[in-house]
PDB file of N, CA and C in Angstrom:
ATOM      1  N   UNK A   1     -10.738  -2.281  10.663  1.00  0.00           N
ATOM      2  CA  UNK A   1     -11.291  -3.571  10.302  1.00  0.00           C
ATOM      3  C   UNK A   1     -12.739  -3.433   9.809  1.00  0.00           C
ATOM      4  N   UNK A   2     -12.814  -4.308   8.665  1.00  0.00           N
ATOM      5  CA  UNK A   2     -14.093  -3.857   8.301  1.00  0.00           C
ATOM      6  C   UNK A   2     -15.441  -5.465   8.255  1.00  0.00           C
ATOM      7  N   UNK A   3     -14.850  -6.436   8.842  1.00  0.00           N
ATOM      8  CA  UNK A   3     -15.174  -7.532   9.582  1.00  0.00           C
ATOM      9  C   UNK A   3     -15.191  -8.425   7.786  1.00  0.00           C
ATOM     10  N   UNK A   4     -14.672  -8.338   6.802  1.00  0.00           N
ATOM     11  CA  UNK A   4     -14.812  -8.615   5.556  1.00  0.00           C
ATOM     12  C   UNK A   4     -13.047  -8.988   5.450  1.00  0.00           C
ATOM     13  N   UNK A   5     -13.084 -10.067   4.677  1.00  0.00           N
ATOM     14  CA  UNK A   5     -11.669 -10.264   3.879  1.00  0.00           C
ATOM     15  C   UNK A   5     -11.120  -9.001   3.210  1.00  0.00           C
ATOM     16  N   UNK A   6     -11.919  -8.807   2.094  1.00  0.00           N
ATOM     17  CA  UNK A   6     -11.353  -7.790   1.724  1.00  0.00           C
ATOM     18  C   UNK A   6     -11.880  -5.826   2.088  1.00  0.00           C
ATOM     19  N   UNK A   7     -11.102  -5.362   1.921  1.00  0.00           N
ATOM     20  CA  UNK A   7     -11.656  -4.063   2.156  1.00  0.00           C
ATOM     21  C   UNK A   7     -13.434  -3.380   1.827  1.00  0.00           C
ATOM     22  N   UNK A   8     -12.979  -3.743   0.432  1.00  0.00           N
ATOM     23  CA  UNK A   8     -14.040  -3.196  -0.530  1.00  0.00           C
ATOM     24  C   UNK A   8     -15.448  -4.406  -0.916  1.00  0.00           C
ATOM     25  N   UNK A   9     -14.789  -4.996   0.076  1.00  0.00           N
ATOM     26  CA  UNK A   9     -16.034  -6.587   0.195  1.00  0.00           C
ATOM     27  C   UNK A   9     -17.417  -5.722   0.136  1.00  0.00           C
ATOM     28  N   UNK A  10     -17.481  -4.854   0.829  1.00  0.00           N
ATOM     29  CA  UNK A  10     -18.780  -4.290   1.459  1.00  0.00           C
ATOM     30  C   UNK A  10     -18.797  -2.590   1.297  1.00  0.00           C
ATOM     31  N   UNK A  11     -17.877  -2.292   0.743  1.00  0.00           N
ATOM     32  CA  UNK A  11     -17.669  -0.750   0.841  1.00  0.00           C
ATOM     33  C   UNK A  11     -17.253  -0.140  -0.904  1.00  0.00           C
ATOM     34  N   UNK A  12     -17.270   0.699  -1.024  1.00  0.00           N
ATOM     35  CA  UNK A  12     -17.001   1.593  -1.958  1.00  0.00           C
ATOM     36  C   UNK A  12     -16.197   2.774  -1.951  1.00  0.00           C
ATOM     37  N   UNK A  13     -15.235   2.827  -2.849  1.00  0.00           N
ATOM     38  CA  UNK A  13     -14.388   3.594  -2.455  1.00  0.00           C
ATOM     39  C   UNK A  13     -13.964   4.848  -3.818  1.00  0.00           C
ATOM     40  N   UNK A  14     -13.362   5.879  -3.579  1.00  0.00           N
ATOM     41  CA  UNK A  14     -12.644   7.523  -4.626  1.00  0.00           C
ATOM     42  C   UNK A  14     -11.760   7.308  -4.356  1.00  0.00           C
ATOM     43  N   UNK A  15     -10.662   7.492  -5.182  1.00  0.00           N
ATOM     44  CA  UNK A  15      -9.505   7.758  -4.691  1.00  0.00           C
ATOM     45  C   UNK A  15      -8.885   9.191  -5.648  1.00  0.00           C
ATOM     46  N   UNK A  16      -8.584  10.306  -4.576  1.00  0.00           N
ATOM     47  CA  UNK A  16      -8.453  11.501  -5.873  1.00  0.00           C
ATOM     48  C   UNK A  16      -7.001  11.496  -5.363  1.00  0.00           C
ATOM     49  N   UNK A  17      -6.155  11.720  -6.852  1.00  0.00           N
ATOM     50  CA  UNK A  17      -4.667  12.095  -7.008  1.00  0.00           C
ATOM     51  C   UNK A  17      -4.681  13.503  -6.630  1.00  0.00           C
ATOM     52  N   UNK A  18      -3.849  13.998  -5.463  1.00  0.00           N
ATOM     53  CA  UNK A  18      -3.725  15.276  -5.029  1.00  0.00           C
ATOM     54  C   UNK A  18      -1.981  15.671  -5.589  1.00  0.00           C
ATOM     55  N   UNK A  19      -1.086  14.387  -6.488  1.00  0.00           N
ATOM     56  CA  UNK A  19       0.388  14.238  -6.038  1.00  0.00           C
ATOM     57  C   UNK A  19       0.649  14.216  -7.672  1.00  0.00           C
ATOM     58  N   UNK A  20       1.455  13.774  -8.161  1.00  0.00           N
ATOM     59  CA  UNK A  20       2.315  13.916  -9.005  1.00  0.00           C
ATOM     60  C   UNK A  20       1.502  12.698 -10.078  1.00  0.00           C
ATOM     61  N   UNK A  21       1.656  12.093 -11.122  1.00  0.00           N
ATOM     62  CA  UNK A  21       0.913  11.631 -11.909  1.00  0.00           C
ATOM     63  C   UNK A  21       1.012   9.879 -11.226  1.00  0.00           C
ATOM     64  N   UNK A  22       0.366   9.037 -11.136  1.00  0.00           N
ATOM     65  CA  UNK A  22       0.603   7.562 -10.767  1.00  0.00           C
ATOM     66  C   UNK A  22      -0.443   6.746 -11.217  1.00  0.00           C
ATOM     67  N   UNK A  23      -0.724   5.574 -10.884  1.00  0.00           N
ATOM     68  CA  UNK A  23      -1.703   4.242 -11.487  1.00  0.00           C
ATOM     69  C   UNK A  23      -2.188   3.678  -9.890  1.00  0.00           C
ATOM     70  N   UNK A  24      -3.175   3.343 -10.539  1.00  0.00           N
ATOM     71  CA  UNK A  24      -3.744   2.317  -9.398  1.00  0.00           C
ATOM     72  C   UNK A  24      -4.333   0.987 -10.588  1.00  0.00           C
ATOM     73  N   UNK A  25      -3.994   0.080  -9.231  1.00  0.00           N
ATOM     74  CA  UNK A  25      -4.530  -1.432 -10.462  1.00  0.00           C
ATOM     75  C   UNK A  25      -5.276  -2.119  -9.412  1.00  0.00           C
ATOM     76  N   UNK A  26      -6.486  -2.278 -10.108  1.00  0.00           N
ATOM     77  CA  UNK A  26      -7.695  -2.850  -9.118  1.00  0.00           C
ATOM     78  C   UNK A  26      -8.609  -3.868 -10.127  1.00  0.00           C
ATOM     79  N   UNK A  27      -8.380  -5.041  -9.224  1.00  0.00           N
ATOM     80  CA  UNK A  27      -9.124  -6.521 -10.142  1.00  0.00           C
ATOM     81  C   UNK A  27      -9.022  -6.909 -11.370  1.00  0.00           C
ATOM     82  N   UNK A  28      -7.794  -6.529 -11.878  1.00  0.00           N
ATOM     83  CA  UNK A  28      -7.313  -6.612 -13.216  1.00  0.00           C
ATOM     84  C   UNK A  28      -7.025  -5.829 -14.075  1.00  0.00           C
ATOM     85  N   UNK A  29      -7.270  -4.674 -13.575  1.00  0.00           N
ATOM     86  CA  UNK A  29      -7.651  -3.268 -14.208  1.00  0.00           C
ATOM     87  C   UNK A  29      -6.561  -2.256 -13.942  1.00  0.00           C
ATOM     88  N   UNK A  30      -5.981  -1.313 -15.286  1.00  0.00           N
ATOM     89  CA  UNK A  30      -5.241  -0.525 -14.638  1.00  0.00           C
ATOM     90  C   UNK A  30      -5.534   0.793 -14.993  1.00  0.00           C
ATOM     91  N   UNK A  31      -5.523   1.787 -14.390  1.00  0.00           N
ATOM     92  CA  UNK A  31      -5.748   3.459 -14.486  1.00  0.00           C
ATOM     93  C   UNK A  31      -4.758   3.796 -13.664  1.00  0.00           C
ATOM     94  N   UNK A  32      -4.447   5.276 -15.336  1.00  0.00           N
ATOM     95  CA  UNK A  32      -3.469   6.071 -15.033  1.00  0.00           C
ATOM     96  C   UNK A  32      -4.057   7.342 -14.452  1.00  0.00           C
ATOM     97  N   UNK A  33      -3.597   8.081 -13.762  1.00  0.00           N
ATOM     98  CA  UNK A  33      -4.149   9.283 -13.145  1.00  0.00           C
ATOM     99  C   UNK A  33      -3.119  10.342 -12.467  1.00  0.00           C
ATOM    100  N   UNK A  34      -3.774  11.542 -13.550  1.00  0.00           N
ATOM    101  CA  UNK A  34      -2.924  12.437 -14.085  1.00  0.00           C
ATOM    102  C   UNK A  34      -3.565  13.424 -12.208  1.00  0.00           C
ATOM    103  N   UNK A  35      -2.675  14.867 -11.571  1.00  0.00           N
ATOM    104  CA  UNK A  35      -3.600  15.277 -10.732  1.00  0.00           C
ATOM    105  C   UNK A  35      -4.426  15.654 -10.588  1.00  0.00           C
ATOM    106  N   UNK A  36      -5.195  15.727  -9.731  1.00  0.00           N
ATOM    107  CA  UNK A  36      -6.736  15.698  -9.610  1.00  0.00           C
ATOM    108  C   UNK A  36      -7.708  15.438 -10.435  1.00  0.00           C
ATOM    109  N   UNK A  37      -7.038  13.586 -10.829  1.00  0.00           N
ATOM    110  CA  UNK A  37      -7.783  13.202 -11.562  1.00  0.00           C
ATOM    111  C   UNK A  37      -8.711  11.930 -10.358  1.00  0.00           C
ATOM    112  N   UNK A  38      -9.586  11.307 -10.551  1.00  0.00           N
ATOM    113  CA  UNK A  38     -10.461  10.732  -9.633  1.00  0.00           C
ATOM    114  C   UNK A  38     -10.408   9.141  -9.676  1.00  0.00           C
ATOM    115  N   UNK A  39     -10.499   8.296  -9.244  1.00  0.00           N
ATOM    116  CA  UNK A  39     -11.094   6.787  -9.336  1.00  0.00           C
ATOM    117  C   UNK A  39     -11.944   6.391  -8.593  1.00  0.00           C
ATOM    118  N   UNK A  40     -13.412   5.731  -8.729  1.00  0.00           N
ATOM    119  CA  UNK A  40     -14.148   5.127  -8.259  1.00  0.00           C
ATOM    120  C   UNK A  40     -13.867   3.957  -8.392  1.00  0.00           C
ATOM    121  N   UNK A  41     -14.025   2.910  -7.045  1.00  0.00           N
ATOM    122  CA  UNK A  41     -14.494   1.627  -7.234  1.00  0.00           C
ATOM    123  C   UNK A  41     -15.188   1.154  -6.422  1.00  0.00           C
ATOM    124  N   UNK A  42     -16.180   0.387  -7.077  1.00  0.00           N
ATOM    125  CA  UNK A  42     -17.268   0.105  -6.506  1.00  0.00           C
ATOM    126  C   UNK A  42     -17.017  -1.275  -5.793  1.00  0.00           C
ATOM    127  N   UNK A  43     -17.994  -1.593  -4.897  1.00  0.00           N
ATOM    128  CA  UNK A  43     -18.144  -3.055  -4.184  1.00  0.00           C
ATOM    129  C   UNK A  43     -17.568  -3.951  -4.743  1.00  0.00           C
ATOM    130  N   UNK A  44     -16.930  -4.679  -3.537  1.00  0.00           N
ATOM    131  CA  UNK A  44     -16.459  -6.193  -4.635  1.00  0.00           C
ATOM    132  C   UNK A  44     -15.236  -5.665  -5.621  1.00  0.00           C
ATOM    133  N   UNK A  45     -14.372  -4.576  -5.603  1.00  0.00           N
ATOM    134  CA  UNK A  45     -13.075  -4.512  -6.420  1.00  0.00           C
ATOM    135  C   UNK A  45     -12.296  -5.326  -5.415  1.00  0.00           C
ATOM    136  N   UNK A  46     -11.307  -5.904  -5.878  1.00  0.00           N
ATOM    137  CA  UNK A  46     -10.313  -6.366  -5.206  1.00  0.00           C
ATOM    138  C   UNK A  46      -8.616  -6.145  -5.778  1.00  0.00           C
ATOM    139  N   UNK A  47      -7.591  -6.495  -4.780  1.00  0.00           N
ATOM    140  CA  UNK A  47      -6.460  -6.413  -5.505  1.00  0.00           C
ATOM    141  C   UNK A  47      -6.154  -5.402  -5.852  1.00  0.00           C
ATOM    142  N   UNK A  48      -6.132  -4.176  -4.845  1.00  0.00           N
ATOM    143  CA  UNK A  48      -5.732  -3.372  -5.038  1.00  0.00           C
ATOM    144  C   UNK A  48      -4.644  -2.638  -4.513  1.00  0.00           C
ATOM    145  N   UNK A  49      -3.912  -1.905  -6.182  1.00  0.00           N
ATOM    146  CA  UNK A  49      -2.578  -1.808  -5.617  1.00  0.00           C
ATOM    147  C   UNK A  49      -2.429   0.014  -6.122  1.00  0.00           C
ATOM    148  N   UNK A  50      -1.563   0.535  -5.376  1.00  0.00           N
ATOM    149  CA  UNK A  50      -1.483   2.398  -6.129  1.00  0.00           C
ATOM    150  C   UNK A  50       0.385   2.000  -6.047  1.00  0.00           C
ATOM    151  N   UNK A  51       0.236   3.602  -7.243  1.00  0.00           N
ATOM    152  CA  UNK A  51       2.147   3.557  -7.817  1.00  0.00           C
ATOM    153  C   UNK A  51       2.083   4.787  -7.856  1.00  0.00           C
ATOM    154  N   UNK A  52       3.091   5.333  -8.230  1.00  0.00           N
ATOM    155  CA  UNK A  52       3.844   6.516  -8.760  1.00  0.00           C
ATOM    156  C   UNK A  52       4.337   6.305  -9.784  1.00  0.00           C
ATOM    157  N   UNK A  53       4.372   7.478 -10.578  1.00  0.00           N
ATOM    158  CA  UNK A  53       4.877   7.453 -11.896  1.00  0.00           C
ATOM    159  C   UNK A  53       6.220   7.744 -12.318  1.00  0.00           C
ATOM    160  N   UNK A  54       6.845   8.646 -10.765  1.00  0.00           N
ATOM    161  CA  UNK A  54       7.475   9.521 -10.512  1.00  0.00           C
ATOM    162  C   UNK A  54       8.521   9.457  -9.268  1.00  0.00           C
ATOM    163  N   UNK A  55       9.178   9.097  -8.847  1.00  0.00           N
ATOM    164  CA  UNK A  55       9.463   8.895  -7.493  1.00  0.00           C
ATOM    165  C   UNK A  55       9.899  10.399  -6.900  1.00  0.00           C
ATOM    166  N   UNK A  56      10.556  11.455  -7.668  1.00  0.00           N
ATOM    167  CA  UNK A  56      10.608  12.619  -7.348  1.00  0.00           C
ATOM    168  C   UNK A  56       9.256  13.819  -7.350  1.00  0.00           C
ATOM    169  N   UNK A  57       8.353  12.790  -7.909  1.00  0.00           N
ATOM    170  CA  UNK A  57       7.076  13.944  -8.062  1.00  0.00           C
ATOM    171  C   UNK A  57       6.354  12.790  -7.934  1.00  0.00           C
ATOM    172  N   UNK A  58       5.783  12.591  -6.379  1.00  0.00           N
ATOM    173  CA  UNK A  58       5.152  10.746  -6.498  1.00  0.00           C
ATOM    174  C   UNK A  58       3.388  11.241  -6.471  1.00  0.00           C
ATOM    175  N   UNK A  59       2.612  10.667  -6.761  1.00  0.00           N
ATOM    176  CA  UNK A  59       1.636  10.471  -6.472  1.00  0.00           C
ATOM    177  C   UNK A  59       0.981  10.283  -5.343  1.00  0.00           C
ATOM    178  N   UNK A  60      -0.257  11.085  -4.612  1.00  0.00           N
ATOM    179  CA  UNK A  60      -0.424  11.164  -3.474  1.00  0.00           C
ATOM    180  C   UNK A  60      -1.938  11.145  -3.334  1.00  0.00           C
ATOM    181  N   UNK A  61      -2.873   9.964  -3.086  1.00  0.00           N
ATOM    182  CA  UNK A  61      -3.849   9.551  -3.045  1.00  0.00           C
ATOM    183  C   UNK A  61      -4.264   9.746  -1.860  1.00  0.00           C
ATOM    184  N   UNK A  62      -5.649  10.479  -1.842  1.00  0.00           N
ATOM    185  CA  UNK A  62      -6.745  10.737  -1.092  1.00  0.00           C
ATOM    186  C   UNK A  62      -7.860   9.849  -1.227  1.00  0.00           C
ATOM    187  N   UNK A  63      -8.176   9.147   0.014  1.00  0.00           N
ATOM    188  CA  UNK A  63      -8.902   8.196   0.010  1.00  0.00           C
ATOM    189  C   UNK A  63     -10.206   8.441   0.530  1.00  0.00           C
ATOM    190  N   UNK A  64     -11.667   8.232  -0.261  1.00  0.00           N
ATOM    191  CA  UNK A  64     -12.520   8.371   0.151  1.00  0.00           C
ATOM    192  C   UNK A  64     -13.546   7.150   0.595  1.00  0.00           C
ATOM    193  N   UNK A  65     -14.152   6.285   1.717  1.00  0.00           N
ATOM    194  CA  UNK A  65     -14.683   5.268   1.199  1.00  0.00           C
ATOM    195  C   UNK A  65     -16.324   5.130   2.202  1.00  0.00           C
ATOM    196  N   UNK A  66     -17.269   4.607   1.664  1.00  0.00           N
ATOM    197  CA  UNK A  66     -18.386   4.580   2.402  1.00  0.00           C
ATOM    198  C   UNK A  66     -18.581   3.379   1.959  1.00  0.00           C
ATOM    199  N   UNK A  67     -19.801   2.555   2.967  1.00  0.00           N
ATOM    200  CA  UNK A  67     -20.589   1.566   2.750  1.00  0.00           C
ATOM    201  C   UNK A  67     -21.191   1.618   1.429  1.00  0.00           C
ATOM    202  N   UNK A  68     -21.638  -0.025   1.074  1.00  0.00           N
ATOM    203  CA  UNK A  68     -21.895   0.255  -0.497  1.00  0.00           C
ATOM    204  C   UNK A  68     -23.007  -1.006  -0.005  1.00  0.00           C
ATOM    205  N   UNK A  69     -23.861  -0.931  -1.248  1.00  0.00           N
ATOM    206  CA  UNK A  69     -25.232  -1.857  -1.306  1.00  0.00           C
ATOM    207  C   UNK A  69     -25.293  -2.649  -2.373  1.00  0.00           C
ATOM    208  N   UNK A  70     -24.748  -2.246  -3.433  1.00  0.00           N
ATOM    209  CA  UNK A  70     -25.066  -2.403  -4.536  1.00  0.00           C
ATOM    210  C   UNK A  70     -23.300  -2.454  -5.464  1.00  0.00           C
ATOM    211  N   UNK A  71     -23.271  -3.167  -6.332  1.00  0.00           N
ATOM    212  CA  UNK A  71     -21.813  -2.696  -7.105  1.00  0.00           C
ATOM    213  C   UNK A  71     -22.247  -2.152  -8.146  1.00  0.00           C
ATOM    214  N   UNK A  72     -21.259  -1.332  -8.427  1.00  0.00           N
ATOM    215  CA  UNK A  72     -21.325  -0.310  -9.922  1.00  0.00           C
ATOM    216  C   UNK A  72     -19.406  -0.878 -10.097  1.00  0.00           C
ATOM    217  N   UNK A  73     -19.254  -0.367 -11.861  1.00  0.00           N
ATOM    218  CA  UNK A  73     -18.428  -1.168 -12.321  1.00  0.00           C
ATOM    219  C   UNK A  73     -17.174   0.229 -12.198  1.00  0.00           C
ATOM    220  N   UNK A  74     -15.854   0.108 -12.053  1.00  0.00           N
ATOM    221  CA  UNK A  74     -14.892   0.969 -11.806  1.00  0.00           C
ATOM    222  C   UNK A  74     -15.287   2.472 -12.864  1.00  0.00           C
ATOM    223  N   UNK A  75     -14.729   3.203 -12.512  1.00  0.00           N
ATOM    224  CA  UNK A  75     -14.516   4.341 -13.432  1.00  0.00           C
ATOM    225  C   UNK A  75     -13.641   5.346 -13.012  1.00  0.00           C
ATOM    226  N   UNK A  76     -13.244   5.706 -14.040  1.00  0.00           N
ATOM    227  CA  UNK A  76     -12.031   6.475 -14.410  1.00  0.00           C
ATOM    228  C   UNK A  76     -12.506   8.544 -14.254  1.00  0.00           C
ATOM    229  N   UNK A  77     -12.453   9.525 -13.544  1.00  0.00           N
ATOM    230  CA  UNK A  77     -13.295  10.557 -14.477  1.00  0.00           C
ATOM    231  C   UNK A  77     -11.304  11.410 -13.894  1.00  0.00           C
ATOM    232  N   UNK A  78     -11.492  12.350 -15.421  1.00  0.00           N
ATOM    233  CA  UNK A  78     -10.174  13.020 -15.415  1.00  0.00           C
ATOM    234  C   UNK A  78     -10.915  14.696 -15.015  1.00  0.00           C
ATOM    235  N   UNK A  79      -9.844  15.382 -14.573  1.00  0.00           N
ATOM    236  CA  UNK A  79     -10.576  16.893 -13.897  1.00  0.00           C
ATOM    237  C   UNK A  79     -10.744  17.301 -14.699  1.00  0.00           C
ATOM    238  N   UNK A  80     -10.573  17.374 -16.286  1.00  0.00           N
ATOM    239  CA  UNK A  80     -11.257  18.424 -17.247  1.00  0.00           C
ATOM    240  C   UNK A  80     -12.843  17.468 -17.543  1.00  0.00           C
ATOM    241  N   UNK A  81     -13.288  16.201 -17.491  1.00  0.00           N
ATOM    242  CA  UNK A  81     -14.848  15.588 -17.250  1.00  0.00           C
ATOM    243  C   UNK A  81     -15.463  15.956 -16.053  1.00  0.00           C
ATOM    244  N   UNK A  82     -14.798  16.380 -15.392  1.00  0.00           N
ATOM    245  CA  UNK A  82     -15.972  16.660 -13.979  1.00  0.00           C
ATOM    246  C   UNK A  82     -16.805  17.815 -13.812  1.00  0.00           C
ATOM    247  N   UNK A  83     -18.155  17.728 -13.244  1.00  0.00           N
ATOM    248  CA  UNK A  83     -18.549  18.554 -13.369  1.00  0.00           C
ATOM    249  C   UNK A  83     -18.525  19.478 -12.229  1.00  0.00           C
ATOM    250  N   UNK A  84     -17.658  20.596 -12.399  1.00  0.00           N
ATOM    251  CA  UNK A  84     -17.703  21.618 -11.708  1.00  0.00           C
ATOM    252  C   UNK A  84     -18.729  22.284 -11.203  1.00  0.00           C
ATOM    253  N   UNK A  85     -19.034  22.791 -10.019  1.00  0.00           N
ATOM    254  CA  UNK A  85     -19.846  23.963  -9.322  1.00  0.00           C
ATOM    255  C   UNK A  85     -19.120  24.467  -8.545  1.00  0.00           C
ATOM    256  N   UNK A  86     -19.133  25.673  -8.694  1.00  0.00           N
ATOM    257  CA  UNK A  86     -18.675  26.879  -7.943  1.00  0.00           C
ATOM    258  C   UNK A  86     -20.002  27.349  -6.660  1.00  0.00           C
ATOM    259  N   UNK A  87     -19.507  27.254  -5.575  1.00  0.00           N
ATOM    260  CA  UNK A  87     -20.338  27.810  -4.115  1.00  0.00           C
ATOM    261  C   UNK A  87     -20.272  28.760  -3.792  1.00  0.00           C
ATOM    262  N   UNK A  88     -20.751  30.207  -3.602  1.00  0.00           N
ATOM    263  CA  UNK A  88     -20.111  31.106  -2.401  1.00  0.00           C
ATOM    264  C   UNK A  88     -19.543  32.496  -3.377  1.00  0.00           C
ATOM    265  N   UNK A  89     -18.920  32.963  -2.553  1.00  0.00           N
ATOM    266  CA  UNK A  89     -18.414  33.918  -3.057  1.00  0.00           C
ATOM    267  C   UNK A  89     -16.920  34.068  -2.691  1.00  0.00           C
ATOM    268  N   UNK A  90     -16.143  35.423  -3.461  1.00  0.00           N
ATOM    269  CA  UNK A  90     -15.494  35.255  -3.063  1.00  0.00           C
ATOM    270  C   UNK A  90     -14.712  36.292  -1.646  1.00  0.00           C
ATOM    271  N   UNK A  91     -16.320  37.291  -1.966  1.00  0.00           N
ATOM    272  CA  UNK A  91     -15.698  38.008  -0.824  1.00  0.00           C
ATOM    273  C   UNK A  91     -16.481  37.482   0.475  1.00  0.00           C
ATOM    274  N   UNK A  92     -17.057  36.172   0.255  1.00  0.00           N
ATOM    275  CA  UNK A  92     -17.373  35.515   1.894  1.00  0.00           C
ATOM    276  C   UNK A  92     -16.473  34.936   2.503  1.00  0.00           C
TER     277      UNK A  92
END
């Protein structure tokens, strides 16, 4: 419970596709998302719904969400836009 009607009343949320290709539709809005592709939404999204594209290869959303202050407007980023860093090694 997040003492808010809606979830994202007060919070901000990622959602990364770890699963097979699917959509999420949030406040009118729809994104497709291919795997490990990402969605942000910021404060104040509402109406939110996730699918599969696939029912034999479904889509499998990882949910990330923290407190939010401020809204920023949805976005879409696909894994070949992200910016990669590599940590470490590999013989650690």
């Amino acid at each position: 419970p997040t003492g808010t009607k809606g979830f994202l009343d007060r919070r901000e949320l990622i959602a990364v596709n770890i699963g097979g290709a699917g959509s999420i539709e949030a406040g009118g809005q729809s994104f497709d998302l291919r795997a490990r592709d990402m969605l942000y939404l910021g404060m104040g999204s509402s109406d939110v719904a996730f699918a599969s594209a696939d029912k034999d290869d479904p889509a499998k959303f990882y949910l990330l969400s923290a407190p939010a202050h401020q809204a920023h407007p949805s976005r879409l980023i696909r894994l070949d836009d992200a910016k990669r860093l590599d940590l470490g090694s590999k013989e650690a």
